[in-house]
PDB file of N, CA and C in Angstrom:
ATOM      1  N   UNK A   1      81.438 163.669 187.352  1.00  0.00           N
ATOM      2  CA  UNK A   1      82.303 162.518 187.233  1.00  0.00           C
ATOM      3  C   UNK A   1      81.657 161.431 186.356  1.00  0.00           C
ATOM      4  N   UNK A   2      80.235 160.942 186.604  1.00  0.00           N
ATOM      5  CA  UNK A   2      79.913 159.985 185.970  1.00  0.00           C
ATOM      6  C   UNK A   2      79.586 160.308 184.366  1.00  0.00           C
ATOM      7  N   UNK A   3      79.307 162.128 184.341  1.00  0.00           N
ATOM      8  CA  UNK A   3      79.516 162.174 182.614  1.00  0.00           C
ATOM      9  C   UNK A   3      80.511 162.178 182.077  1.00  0.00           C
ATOM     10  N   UNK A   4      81.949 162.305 182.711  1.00  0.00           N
ATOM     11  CA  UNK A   4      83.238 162.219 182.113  1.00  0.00           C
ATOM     12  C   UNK A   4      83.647 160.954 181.426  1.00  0.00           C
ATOM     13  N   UNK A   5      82.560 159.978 182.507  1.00  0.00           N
ATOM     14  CA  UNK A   5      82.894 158.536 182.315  1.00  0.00           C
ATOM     15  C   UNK A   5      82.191 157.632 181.202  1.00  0.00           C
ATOM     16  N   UNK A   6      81.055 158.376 180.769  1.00  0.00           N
ATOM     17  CA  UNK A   6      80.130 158.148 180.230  1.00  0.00           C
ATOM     18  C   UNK A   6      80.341 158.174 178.123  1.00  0.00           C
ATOM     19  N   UNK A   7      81.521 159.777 178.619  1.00  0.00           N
ATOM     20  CA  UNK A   7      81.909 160.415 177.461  1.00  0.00           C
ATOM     21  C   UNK A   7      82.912 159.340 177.234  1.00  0.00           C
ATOM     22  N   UNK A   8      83.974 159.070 178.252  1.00  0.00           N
ATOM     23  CA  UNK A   8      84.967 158.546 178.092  1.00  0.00           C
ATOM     24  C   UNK A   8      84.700 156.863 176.987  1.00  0.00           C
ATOM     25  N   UNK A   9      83.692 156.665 177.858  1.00  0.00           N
ATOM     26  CA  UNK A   9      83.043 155.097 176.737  1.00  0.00           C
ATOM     27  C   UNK A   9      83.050 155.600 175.564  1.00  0.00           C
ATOM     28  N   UNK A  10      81.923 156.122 175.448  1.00  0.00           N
ATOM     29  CA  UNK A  10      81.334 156.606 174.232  1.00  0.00           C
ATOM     30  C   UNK A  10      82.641 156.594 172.713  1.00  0.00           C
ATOM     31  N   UNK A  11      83.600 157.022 173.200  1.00  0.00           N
ATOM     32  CA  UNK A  11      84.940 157.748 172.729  1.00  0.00           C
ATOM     33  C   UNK A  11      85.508 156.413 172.124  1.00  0.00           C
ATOM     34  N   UNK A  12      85.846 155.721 173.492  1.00  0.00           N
ATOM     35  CA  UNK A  12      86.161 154.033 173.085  1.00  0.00           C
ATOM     36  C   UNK A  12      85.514 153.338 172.327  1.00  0.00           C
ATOM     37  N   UNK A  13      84.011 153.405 172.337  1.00  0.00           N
ATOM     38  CA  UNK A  13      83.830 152.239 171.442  1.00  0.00           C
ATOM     39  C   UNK A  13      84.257 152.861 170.068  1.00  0.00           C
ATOM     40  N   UNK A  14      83.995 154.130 169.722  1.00  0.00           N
ATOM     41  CA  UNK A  14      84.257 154.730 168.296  1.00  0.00           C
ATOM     42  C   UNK A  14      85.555 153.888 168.035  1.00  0.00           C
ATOM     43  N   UNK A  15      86.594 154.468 168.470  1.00  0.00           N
ATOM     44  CA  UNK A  15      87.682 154.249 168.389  1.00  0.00           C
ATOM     45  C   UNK A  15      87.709 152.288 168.046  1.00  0.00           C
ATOM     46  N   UNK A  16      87.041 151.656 168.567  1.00  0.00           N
ATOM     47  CA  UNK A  16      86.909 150.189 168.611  1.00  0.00           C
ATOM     48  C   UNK A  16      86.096 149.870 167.381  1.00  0.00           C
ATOM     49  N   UNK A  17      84.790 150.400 167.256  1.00  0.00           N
ATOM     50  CA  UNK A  17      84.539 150.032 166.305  1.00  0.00           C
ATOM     51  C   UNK A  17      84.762 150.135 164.597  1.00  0.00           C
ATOM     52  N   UNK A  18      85.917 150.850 164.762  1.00  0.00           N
ATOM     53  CA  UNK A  18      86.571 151.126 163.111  1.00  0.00           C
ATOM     54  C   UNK A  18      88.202 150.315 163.192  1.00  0.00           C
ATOM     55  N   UNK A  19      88.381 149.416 164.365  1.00  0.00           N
ATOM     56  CA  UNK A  19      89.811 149.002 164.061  1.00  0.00           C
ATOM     57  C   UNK A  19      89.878 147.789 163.747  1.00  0.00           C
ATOM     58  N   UNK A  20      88.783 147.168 162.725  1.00  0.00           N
ATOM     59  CA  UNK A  20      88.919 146.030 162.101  1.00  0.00           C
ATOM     60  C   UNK A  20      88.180 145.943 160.579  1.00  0.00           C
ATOM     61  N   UNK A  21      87.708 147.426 160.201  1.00  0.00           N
ATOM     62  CA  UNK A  21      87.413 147.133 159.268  1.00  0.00           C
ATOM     63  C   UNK A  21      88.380 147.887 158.024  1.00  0.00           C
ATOM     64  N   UNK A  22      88.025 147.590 156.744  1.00  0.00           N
ATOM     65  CA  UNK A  22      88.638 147.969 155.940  1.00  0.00           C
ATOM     66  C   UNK A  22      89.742 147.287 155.601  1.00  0.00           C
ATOM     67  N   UNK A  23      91.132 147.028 154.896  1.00  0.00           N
ATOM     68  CA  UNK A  23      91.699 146.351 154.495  1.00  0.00           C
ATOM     69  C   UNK A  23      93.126 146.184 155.370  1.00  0.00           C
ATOM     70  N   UNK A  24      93.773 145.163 155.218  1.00  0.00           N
ATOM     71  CA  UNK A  24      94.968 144.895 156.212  1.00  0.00           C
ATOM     72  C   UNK A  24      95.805 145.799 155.659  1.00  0.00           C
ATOM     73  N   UNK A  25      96.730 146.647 156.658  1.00  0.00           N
ATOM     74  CA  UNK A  25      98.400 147.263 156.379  1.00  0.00           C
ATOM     75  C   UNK A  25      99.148 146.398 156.142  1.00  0.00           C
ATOM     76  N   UNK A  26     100.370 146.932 155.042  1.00  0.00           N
ATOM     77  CA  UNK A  26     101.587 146.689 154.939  1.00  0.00           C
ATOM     78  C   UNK A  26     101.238 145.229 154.158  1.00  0.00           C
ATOM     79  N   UNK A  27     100.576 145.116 153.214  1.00  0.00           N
ATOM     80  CA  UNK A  27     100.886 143.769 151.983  1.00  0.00           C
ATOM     81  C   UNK A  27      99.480 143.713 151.440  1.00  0.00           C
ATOM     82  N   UNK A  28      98.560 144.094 152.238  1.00  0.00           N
ATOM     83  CA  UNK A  28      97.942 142.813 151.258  1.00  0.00           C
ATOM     84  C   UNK A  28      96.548 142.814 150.943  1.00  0.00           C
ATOM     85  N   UNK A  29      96.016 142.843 151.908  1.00  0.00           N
ATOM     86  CA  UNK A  29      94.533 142.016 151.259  1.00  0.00           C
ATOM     87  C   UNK A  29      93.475 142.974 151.840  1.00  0.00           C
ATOM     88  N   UNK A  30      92.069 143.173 150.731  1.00  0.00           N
ATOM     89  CA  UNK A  30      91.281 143.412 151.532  1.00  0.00           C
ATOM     90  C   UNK A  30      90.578 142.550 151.997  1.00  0.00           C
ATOM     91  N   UNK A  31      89.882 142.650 152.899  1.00  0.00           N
ATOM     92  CA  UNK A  31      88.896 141.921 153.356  1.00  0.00           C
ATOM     93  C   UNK A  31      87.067 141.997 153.029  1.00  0.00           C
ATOM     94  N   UNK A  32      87.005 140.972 152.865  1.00  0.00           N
ATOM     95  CA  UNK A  32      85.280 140.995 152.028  1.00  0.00           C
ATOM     96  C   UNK A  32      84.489 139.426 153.372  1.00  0.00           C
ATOM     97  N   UNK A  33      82.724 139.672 153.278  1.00  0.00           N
ATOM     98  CA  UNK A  33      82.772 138.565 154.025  1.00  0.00           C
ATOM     99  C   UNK A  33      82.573 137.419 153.054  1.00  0.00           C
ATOM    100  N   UNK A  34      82.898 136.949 151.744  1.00  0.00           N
ATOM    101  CA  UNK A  34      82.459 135.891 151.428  1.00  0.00           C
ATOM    102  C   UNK A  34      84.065 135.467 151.756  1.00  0.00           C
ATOM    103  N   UNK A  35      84.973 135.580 151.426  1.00  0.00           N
ATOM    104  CA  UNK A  35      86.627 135.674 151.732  1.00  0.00           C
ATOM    105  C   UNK A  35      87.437 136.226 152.370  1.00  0.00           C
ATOM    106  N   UNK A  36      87.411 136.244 153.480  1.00  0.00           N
ATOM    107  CA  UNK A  36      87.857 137.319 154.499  1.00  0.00           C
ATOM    108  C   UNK A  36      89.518 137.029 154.614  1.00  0.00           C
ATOM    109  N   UNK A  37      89.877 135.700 154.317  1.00  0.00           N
ATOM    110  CA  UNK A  37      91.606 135.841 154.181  1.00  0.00           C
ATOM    111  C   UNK A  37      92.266 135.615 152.892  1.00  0.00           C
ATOM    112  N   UNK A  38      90.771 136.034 151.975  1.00  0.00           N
ATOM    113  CA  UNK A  38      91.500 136.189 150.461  1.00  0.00           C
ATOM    114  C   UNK A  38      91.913 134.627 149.718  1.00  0.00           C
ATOM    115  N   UNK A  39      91.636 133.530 150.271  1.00  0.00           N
ATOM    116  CA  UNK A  39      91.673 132.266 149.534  1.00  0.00           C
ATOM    117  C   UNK A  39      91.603 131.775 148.315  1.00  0.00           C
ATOM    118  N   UNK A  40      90.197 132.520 147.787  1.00  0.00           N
ATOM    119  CA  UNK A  40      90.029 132.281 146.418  1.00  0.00           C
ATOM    120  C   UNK A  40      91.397 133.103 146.210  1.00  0.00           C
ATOM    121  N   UNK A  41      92.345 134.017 146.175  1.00  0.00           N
ATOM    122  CA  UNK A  41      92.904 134.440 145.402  1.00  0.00           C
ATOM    123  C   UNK A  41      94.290 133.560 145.339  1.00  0.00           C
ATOM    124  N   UNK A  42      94.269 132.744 146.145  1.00  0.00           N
ATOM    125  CA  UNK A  42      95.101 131.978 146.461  1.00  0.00           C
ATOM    126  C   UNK A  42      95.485 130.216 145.882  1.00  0.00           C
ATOM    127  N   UNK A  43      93.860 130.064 145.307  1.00  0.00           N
ATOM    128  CA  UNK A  43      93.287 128.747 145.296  1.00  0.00           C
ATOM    129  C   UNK A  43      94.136 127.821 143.756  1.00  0.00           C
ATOM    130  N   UNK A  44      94.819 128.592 143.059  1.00  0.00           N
ATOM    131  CA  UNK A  44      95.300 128.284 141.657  1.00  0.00           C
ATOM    132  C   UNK A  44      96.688 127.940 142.403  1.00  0.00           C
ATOM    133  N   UNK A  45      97.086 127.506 143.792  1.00  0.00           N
ATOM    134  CA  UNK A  45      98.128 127.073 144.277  1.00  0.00           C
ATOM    135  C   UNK A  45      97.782 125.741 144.550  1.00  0.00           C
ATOM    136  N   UNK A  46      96.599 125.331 144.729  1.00  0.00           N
ATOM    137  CA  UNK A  46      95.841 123.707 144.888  1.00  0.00           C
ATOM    138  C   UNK A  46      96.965 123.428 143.690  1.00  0.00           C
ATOM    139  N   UNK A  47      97.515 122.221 143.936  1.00  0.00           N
ATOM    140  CA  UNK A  47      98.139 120.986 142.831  1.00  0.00           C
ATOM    141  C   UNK A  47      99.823 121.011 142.391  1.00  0.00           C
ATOM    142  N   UNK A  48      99.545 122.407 143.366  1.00  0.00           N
ATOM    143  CA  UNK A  48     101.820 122.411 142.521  1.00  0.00           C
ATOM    144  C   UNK A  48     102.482 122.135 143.886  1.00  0.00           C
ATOM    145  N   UNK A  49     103.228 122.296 143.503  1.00  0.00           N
ATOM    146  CA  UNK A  49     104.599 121.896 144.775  1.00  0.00           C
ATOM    147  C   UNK A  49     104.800 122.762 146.001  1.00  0.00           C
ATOM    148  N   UNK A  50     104.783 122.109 146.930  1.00  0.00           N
ATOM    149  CA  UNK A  50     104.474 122.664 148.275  1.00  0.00           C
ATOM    150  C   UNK A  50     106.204 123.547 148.118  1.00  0.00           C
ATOM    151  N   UNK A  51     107.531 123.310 147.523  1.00  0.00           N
ATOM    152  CA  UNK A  51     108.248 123.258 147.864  1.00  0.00           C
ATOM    153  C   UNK A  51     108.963 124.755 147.201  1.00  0.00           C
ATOM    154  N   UNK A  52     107.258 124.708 145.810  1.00  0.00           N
ATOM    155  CA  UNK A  52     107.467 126.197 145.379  1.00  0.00           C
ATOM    156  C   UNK A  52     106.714 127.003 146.045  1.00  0.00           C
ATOM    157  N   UNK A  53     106.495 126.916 147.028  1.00  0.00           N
ATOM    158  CA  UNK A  53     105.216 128.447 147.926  1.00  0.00           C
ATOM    159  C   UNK A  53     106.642 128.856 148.777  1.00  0.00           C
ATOM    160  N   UNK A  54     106.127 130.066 148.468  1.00  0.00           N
ATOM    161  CA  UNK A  54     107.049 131.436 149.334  1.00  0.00           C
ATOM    162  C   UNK A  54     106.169 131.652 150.063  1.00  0.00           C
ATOM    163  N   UNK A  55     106.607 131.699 151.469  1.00  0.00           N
ATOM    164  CA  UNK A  55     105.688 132.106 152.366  1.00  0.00           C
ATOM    165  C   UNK A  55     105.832 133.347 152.038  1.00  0.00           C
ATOM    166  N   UNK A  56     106.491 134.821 151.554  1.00  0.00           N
ATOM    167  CA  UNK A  56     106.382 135.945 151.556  1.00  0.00           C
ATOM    168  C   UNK A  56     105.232 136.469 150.896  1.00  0.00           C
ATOM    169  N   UNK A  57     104.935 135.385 149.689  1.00  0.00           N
ATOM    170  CA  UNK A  57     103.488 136.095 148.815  1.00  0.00           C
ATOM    171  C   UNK A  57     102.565 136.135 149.466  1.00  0.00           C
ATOM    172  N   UNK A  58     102.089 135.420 151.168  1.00  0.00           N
ATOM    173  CA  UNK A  58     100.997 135.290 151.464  1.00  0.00           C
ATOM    174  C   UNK A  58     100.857 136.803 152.368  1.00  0.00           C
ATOM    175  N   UNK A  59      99.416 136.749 152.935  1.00  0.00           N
ATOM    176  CA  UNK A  59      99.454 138.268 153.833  1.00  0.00           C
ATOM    177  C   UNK A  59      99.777 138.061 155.253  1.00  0.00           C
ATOM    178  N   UNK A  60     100.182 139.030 156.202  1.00  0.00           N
ATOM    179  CA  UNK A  60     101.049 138.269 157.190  1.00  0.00           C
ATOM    180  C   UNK A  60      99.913 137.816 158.182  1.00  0.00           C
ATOM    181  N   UNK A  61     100.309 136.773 159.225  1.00  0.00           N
ATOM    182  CA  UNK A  61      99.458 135.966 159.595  1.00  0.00           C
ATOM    183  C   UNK A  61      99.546 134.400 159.027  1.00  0.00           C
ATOM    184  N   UNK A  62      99.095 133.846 157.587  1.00  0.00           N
ATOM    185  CA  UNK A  62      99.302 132.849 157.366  1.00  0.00           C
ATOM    186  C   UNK A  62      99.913 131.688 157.594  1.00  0.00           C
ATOM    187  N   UNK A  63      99.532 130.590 157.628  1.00  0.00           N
ATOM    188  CA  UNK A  63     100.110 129.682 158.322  1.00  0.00           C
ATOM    189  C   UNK A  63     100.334 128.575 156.825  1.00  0.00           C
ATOM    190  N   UNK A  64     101.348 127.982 156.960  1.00  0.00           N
ATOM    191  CA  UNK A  64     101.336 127.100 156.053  1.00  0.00           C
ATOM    192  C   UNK A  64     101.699 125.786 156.442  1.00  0.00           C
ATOM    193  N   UNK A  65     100.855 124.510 156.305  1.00  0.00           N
ATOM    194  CA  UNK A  65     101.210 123.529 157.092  1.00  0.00           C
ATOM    195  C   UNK A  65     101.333 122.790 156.281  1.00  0.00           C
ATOM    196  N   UNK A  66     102.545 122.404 156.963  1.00  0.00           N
ATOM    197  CA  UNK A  66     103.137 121.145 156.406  1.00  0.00           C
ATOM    198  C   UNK A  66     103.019 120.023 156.906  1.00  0.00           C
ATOM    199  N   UNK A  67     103.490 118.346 156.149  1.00  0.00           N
ATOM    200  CA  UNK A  67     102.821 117.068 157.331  1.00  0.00           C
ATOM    201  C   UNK A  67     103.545 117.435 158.061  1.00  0.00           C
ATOM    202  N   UNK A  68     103.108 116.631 159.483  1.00  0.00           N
ATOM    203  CA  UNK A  68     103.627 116.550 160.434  1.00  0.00           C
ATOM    204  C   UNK A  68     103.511 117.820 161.441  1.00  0.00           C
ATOM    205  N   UNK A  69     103.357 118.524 160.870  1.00  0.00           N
ATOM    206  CA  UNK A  69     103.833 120.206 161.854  1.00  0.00           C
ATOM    207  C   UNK A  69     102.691 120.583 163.006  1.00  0.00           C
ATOM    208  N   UNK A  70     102.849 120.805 164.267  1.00  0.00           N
ATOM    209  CA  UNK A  70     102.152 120.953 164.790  1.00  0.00           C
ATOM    210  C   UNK A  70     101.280 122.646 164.687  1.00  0.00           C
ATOM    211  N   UNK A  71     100.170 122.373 165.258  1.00  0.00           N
ATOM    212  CA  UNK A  71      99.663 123.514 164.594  1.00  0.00           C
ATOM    213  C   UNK A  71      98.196 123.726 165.761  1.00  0.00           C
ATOM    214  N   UNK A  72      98.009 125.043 165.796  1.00  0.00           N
ATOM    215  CA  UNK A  72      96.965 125.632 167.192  1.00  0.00           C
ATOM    216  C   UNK A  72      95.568 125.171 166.069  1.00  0.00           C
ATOM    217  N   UNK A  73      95.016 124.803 167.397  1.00  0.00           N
ATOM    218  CA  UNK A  73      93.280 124.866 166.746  1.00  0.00           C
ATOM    219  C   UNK A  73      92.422 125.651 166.511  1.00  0.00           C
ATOM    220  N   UNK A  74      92.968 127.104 166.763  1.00  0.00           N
ATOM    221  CA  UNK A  74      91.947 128.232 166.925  1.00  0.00           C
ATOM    222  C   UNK A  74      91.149 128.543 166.089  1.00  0.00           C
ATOM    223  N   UNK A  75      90.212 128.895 165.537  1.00  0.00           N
ATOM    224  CA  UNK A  75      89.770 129.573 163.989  1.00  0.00           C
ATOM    225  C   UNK A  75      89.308 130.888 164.384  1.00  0.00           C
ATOM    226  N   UNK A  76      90.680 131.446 163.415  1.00  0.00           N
ATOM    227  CA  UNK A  76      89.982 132.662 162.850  1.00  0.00           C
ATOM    228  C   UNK A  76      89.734 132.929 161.457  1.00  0.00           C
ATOM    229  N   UNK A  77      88.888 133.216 161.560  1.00  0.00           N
ATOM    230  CA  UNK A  77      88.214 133.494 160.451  1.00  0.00           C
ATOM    231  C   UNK A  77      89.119 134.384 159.237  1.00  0.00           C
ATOM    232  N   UNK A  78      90.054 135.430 159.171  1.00  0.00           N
ATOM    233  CA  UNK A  78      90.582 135.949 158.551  1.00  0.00           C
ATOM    234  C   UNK A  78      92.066 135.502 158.190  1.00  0.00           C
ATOM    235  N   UNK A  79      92.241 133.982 158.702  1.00  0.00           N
ATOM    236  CA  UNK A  79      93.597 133.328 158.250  1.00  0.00           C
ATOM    237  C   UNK A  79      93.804 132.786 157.421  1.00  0.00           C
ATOM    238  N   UNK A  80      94.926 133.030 156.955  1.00  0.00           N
ATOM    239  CA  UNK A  80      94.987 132.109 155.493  1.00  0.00           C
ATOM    240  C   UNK A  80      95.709 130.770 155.880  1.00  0.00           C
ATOM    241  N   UNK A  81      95.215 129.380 155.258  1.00  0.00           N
ATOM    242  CA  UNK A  81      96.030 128.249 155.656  1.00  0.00           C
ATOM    243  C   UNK A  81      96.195 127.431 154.174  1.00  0.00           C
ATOM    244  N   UNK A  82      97.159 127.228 154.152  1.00  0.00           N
ATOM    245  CA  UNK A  82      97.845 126.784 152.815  1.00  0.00           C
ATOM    246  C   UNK A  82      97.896 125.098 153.073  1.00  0.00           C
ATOM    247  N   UNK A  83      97.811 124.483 152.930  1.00  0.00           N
ATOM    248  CA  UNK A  83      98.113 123.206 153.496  1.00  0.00           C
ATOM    249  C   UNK A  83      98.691 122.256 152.463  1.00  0.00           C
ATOM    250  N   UNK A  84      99.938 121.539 152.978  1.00  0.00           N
ATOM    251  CA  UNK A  84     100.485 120.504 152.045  1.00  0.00           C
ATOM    252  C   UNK A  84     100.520 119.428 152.526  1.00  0.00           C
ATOM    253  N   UNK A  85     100.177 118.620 151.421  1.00  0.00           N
ATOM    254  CA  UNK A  85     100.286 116.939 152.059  1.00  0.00           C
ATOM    255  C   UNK A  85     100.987 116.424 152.045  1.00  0.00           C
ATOM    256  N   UNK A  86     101.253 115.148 152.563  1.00  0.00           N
ATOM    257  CA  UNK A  86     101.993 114.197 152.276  1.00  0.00           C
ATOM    258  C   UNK A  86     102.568 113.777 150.945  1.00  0.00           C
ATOM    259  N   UNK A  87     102.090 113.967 149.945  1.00  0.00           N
ATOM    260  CA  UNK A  87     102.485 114.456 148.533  1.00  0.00           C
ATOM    261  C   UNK A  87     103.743 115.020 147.992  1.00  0.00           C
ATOM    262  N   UNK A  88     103.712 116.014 149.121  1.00  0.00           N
ATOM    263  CA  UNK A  88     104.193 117.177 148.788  1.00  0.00           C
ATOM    264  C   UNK A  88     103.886 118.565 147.864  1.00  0.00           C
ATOM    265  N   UNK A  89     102.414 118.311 147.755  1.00  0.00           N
ATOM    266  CA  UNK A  89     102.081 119.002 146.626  1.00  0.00           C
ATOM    267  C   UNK A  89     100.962 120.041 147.706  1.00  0.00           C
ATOM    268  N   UNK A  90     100.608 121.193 147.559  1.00  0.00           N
ATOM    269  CA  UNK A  90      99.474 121.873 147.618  1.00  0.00           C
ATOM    270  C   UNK A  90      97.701 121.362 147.848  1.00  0.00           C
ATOM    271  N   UNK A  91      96.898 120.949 148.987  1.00  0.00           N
ATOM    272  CA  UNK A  91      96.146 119.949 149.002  1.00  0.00           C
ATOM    273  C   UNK A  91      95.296 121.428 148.938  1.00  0.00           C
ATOM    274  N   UNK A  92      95.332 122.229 149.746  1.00  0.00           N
ATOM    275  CA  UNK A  92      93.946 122.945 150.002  1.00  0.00           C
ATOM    276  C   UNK A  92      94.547 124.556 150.514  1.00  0.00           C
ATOM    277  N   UNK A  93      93.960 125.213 150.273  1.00  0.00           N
ATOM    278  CA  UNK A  93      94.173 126.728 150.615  1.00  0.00           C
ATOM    279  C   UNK A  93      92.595 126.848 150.755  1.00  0.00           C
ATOM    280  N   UNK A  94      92.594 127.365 152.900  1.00  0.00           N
ATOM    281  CA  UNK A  94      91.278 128.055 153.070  1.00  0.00           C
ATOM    282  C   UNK A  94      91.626 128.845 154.245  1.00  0.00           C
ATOM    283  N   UNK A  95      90.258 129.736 154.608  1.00  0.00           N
ATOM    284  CA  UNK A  95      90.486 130.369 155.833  1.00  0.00           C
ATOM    285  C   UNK A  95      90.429 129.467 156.776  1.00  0.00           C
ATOM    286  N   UNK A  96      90.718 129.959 158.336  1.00  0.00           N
ATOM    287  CA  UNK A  96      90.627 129.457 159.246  1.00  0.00           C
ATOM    288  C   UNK A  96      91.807 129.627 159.956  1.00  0.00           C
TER     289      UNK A  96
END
């Protein structure tokens, strides 16, 4: 019994330790650690109009904040956050 159980781990972590690496399904991005939600590729959106971003170009996950909008504090590390100001223009694209 206790080697069934033993095997049974063993099995899991495999299985665990390959389900975050390599690149996201279904759009988009790989992942690297200097850029893990792909920002720099994003960053030539700093200065234009918040009012031209499609949220569809981004990879899914992304958050794009706008003033006012409420928004979770969490950081993860592999999110993309687009952020517009009061402007209305494009202030900053980073992870988090």
């Amino acid at each position: 019994m206790k080697r069934l159980l033993f095997i049974s781990m063993i099995a899991l972590a495999g299985c665990q330790a390959g389900a975050g690496a390599g690149a996201k399904q279904g759009g988009a991005v790989a992942q690297n650690e200097d850029d893990p939600c792909a920002a720099v590729k994003f960053a030539s959106l700093v200065g234009t109009q918040g009012s031209d971003v499609n949220e569809s170009m981004f990879p899914d996950g992304t958050r794009v904040l706008r003033p006012g909008m409420v928004m979770t504090m969490d950081y993860r590390g592999d999110r993309l956050n687009v952020v517009i100001g009061e402007s209305g223009k494009v202030e900053r694209v980073h992870c988090g």
